[in-house]
N, C-alpha and C. Protein backbone atom coordinates (compact mmCIF):
# COMPACT_ATOMS: atom_id res chain seq x y z
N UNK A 1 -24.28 -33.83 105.54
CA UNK A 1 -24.84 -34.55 104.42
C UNK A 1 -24.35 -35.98 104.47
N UNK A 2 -25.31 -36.79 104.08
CA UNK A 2 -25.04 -38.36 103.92
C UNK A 2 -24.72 -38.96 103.02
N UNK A 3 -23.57 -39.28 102.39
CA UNK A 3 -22.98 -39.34 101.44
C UNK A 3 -23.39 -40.86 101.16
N UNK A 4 -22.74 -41.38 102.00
CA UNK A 4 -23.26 -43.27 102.62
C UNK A 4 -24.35 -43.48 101.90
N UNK A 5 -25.46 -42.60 101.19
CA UNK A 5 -26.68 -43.75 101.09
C UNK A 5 -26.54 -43.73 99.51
N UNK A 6 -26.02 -42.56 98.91
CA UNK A 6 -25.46 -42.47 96.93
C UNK A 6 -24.40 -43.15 97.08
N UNK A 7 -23.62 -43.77 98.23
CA UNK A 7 -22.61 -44.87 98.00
C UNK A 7 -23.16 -46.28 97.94
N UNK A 8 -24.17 -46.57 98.85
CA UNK A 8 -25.33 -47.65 98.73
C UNK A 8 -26.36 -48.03 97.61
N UNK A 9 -26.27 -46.66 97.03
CA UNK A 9 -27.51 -47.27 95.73
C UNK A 9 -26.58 -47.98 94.93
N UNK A 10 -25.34 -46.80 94.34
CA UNK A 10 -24.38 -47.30 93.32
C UNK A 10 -24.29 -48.89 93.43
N UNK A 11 -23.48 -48.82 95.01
CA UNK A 11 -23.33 -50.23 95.27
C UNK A 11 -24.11 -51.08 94.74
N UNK A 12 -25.66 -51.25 95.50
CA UNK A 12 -26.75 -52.23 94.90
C UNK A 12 -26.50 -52.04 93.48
N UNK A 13 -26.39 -50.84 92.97
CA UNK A 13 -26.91 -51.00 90.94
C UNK A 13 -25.85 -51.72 90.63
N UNK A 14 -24.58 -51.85 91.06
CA UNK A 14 -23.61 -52.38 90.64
C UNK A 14 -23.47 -54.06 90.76
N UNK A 15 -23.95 -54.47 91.80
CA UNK A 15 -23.86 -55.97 91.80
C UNK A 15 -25.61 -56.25 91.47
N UNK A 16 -26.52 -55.64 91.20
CA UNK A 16 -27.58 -56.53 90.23
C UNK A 16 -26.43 -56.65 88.84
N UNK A 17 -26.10 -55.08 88.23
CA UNK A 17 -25.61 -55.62 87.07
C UNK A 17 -24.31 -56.71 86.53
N UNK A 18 -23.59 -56.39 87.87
CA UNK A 18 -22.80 -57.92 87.82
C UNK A 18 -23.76 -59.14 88.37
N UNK A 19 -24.66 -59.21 88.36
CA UNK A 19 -25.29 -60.75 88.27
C UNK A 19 -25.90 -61.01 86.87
N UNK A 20 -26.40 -60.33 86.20
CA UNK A 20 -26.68 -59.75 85.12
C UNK A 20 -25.68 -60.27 83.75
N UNK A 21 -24.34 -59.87 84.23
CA UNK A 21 -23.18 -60.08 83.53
C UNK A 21 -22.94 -61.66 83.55
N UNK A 22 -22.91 -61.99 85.15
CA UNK A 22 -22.94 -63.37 85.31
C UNK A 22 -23.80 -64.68 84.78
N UNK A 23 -25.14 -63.99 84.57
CA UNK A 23 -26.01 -65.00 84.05
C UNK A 23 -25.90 -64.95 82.72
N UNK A 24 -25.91 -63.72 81.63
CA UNK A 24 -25.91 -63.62 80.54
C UNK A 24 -24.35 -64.59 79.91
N UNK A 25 -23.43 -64.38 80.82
CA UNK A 25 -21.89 -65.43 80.32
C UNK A 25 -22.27 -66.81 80.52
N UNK A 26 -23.19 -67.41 82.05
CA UNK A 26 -23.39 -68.62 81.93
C UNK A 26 -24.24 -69.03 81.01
N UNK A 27 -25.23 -68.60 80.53
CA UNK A 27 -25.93 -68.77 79.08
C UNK A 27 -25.04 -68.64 77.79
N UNK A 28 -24.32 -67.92 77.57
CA UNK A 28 -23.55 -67.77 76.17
C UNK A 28 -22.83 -69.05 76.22
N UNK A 29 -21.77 -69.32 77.85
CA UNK A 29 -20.73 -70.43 77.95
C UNK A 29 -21.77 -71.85 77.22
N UNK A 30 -22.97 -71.75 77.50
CA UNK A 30 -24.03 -73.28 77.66
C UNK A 30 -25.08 -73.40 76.12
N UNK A 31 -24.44 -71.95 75.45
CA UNK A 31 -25.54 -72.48 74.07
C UNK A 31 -25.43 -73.38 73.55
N UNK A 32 -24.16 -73.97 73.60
CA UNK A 32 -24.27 -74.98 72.54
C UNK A 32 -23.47 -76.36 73.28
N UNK A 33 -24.04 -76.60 74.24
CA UNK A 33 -24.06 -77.64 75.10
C UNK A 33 -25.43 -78.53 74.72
N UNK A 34 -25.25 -79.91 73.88
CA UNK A 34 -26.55 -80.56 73.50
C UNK A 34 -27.04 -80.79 74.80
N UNK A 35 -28.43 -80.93 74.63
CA UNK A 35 -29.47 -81.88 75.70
C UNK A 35 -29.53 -83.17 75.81
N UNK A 36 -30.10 -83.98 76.69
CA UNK A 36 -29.48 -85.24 76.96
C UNK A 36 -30.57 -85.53 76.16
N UNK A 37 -30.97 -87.07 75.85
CA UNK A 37 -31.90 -87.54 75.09
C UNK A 37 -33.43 -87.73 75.78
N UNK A 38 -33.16 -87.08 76.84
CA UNK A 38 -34.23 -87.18 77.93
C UNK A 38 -35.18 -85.93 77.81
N UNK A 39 -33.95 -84.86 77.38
CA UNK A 39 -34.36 -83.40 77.01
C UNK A 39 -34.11 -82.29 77.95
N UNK A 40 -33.44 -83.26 79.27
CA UNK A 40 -32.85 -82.28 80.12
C UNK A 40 -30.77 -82.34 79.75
N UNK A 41 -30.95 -80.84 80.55
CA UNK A 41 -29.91 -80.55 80.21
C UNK A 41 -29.71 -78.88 80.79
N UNK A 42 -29.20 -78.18 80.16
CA UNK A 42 -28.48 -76.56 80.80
C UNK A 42 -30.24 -75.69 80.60
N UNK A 43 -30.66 -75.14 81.74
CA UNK A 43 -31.77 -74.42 81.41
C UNK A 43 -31.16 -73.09 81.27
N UNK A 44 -31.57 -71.82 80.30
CA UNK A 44 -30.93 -71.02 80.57
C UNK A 44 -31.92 -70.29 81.39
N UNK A 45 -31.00 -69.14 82.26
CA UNK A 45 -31.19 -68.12 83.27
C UNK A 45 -31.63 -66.76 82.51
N UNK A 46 -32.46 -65.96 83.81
CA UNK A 46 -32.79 -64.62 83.42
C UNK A 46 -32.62 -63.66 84.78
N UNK A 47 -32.11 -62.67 84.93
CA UNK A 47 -32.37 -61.64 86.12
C UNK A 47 -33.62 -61.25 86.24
N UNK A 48 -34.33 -61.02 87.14
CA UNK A 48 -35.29 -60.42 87.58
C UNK A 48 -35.11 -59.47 88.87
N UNK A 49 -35.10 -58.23 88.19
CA UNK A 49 -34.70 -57.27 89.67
C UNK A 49 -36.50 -56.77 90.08
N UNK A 50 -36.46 -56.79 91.55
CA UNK A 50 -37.45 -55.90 91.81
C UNK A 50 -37.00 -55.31 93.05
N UNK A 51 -37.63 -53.94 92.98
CA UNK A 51 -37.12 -53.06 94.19
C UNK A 51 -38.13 -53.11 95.20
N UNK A 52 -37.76 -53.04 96.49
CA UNK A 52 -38.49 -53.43 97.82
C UNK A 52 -39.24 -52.47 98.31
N UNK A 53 -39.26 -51.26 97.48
CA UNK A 53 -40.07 -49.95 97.69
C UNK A 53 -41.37 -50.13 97.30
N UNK A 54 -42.45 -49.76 97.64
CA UNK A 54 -43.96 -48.88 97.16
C UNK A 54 -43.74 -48.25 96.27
N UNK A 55 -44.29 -47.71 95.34
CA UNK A 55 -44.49 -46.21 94.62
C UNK A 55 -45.17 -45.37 95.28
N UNK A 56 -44.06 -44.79 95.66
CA UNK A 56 -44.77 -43.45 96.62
C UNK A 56 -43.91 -42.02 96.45
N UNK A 57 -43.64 -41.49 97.04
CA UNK A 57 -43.01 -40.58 97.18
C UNK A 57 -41.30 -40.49 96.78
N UNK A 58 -40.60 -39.69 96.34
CA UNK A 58 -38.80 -40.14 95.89
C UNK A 58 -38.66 -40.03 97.15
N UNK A 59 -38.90 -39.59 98.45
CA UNK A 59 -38.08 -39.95 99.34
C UNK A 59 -38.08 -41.44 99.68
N UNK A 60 -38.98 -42.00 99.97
CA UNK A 60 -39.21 -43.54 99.75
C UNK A 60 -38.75 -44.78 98.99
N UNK A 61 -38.61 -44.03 97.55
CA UNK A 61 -37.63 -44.74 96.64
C UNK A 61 -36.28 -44.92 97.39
N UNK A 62 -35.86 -43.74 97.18
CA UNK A 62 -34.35 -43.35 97.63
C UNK A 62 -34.17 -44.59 98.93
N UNK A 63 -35.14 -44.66 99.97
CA UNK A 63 -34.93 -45.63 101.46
C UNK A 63 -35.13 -46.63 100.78
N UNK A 64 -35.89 -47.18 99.80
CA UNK A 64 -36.16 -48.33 99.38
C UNK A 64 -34.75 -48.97 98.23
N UNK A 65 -34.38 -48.22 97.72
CA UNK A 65 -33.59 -48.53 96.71
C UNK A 65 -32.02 -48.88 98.28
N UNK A 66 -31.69 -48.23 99.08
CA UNK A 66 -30.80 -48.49 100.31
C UNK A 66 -31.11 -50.43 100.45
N UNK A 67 -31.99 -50.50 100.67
CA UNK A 67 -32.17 -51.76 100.90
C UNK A 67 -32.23 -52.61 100.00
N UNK A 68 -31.21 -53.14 99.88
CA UNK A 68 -30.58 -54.04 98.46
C UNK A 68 -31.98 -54.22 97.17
N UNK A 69 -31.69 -54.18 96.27
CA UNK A 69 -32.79 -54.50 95.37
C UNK A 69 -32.59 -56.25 95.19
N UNK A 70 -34.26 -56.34 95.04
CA UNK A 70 -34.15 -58.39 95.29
C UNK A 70 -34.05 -58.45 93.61
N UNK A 71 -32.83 -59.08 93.25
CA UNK A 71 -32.17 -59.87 91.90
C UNK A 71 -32.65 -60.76 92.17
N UNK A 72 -33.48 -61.41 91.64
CA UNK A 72 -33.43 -63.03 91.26
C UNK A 72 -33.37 -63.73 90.24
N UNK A 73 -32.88 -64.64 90.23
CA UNK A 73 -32.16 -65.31 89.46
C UNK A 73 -33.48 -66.46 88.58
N UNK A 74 -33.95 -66.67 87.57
CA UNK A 74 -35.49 -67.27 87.33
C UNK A 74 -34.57 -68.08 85.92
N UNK A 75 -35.68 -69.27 85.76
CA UNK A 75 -35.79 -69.94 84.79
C UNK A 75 -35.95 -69.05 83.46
N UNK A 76 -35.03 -69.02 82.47
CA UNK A 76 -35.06 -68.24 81.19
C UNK A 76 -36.81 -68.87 80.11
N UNK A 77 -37.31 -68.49 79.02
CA UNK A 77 -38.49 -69.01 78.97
C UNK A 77 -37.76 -69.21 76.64
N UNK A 78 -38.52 -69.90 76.25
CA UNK A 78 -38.07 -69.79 75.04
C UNK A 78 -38.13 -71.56 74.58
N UNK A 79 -38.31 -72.09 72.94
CA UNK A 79 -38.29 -73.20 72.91
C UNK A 79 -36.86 -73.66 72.38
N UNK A 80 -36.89 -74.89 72.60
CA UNK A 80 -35.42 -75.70 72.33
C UNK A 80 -35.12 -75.58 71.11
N UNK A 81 -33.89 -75.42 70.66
CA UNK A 81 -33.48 -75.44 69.48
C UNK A 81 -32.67 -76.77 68.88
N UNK A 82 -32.92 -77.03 67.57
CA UNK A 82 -32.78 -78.15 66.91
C UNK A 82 -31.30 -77.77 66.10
N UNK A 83 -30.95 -78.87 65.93
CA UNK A 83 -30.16 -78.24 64.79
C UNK A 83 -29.97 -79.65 64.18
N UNK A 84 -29.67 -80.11 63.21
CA UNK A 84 -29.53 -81.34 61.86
C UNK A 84 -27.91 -81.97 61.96
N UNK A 85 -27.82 -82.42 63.49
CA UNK A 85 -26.43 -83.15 63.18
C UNK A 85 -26.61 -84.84 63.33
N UNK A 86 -26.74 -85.40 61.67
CA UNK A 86 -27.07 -87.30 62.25
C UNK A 86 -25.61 -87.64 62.61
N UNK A 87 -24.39 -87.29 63.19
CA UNK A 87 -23.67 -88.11 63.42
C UNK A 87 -23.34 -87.58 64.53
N UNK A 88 -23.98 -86.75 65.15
CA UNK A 88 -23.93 -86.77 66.88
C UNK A 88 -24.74 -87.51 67.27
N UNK A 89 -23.53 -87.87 68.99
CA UNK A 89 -23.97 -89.17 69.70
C UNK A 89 -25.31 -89.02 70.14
N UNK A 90 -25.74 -87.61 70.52
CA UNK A 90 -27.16 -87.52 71.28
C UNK A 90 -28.09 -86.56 70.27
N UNK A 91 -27.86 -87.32 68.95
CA UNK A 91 -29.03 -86.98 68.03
C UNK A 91 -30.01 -88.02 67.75
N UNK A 92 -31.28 -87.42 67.89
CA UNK A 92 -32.51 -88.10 67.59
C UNK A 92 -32.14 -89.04 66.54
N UNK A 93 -33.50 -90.09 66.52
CA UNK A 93 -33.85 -90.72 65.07
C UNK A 93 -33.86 -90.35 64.12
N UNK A 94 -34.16 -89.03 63.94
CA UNK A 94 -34.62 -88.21 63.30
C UNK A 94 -33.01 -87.16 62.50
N UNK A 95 -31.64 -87.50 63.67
CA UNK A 95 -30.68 -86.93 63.56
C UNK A 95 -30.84 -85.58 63.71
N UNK A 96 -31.50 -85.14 64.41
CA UNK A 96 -31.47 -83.83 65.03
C UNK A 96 -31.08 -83.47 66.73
N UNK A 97 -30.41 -82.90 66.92
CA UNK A 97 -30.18 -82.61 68.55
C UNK A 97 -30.47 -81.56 68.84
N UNK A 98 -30.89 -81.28 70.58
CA UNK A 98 -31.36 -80.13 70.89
C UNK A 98 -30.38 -79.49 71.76
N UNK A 99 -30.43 -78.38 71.70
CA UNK A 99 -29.75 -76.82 72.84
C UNK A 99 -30.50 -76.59 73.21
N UNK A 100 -30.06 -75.84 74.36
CA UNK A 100 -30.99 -74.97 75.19
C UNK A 100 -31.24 -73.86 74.00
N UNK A 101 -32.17 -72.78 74.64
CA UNK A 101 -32.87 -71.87 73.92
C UNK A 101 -32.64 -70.53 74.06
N UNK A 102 -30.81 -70.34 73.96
CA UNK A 102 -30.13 -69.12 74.46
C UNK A 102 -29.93 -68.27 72.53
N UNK A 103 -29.88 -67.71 73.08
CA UNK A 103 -30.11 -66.76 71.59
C UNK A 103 -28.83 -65.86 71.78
N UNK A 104 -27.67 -65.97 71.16
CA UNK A 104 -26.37 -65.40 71.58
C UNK A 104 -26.69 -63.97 71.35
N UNK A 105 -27.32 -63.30 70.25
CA UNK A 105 -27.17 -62.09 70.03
C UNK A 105 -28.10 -60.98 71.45
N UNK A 106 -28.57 -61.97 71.89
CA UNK A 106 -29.81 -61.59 72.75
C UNK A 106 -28.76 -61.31 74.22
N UNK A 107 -27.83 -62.14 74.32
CA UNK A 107 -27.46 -62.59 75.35
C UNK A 107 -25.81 -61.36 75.16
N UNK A 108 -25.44 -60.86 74.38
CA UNK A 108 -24.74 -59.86 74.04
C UNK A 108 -25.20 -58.60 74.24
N UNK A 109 -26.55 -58.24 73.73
CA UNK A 109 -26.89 -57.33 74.07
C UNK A 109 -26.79 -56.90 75.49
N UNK A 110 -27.26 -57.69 76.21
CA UNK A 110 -27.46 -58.04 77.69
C UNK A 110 -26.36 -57.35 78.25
N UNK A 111 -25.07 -58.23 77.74
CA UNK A 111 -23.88 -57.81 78.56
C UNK A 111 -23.75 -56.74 78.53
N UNK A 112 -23.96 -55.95 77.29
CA UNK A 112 -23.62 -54.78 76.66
C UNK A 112 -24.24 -53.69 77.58
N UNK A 113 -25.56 -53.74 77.62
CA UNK A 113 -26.55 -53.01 78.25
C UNK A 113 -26.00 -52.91 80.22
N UNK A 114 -25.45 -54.37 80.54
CA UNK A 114 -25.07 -54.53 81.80
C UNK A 114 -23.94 -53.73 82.40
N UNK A 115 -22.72 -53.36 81.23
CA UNK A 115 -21.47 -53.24 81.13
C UNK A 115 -21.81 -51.28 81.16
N UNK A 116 -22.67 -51.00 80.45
CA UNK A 116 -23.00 -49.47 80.50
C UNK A 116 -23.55 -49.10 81.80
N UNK A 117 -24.40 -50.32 82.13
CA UNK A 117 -25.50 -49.79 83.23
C UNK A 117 -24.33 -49.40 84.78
N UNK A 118 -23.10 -50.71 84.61
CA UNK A 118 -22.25 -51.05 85.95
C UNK A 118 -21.44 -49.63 85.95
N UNK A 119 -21.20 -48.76 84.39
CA UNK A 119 -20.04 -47.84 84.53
C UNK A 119 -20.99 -46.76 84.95
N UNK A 120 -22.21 -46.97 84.08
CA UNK A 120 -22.76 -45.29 85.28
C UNK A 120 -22.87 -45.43 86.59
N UNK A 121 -22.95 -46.71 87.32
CA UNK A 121 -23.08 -46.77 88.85
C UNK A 121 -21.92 -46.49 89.08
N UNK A 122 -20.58 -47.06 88.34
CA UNK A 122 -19.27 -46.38 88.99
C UNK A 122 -18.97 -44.87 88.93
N UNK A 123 -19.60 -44.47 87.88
CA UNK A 123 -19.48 -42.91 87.25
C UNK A 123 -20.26 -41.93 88.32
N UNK A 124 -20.98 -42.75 88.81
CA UNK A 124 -21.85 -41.71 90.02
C UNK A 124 -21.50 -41.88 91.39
N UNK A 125 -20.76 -43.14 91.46
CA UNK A 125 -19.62 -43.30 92.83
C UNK A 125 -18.81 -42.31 92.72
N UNK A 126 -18.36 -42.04 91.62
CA UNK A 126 -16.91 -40.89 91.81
C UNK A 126 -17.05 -39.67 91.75
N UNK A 127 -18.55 -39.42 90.89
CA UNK A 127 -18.97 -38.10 91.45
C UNK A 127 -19.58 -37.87 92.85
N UNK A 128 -19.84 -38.90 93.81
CA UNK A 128 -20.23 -38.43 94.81
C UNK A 128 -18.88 -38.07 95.85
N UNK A 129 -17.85 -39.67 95.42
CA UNK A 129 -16.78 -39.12 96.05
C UNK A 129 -16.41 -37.60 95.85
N UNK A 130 -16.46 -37.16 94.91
CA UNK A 130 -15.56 -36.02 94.49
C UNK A 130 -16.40 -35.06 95.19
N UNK A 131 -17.43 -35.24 95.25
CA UNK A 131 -18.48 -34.38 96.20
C UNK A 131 -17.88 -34.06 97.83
N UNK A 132 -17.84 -35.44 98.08
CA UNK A 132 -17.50 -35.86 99.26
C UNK A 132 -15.93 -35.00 100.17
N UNK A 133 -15.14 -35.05 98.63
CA UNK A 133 -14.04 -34.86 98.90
C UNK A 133 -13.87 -33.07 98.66
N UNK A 134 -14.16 -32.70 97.95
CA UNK A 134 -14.60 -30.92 97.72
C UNK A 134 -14.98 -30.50 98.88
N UNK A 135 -16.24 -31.64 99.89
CA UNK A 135 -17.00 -30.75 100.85
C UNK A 135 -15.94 -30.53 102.39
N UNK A 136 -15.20 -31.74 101.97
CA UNK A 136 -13.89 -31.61 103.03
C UNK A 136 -12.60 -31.04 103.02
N UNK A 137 -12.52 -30.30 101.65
CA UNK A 137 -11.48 -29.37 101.63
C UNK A 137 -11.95 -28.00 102.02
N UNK A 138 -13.53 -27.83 101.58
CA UNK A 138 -13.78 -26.41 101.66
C UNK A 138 -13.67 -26.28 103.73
N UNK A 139 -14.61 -27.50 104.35
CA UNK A 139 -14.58 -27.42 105.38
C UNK A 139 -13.07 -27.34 106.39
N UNK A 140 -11.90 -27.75 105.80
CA UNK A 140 -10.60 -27.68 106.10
C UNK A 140 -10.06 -26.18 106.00
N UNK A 141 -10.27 -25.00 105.04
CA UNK A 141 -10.14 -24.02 104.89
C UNK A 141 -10.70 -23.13 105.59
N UNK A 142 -11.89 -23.16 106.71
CA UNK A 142 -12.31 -22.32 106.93
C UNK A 142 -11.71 -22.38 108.53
C-alpha cells in the first residue's frame, strides 16, 4: 500500500491553507493603512485554489489532487472605504480618507475556517501515519 500519496494530499491541503492564513493576516495587518491621494495604495488579496483534475472518476481526483493544487494568489474585489478624519495628512477636501476594502470580520472568519481546514489535514497525516505504523508492526510479528 501507498501511503506517500494520503501524505501528498495532506501536504498540498496544508500549504493552500497556510497561504490562505498568509493572505488573510496580510489584509488584516493593511486595513487600516490610508491610500495615497492618488488612490493607490495596499490592494487587498484573495486565494483562489483550483485543482488540476477533470471531473471524472475518484480515481482521477485522488492523481489530480497529488499534483499540487494551483493557489493563486488574485486581486481581492470590494469598494474603498471612507472614513471622516479632517485632520489627517492624506484626507480629502472633503476630510475624508480612504482604506483599502478589507472587512476584518470577513478576514477572521477566513483564518478561522483556514486554521480548522490546516488541523484536519494534520489530523489525517497522523491517521495515516498510525496506519502506516500498525501495518509495520503487524508485518514485524509474523
Amino acid at each position: 500500500m501507498d501511503y506517500g500519496k494520503a501524505f501528498a494530499i495532506s501536504a498540498a491541503g496544508m500549504g493552500v491553507e497556510r497561504t490562505r492564513v498568509e493572505v488573510a493576516a496580510a489584509n488584516l495587518a493593511n486595513a487600516n493603512v490610508a491610500l495615497g491621494a492618488d488612490g493607490q495604495g495596499y490592494q487587498p488579496m484573495r486565494v483562489v485554489v483550483r485543482n488540476g483534475a477533470a471531473p471524472a472518476a475518484f480515481g482521477r481526483h485522488v492523481e489530480g489532487a497529488l499534483a499540487a493544487p494551483l493557489a493563486s494568489i488574485v486581486p481581492g474585489s470590494g469598494t474603498v472605504r471612507t472614513a471622516f478624519e479632517p485632520g489627517h495628512p492624506l484626507a480629502d477636501a472633503r476630510g475624508f480618507v480612504s482604506y483599502p476594502a478589507v472587512d476584518p470580520a470577513t478576514e477572521m472568519v477566513t483564518l478561522m475556517g483556514a486554521m480548522r481546514s490546516y488541523e484536519a489535514n494534520v489530523a489525517a497525516m497522523n491517521v495515516t501515519r498510525a496506519l502506516a505504523q500498525k501495518t509495520l508492526e503487524i508485518g514485524g510479528k509474523s
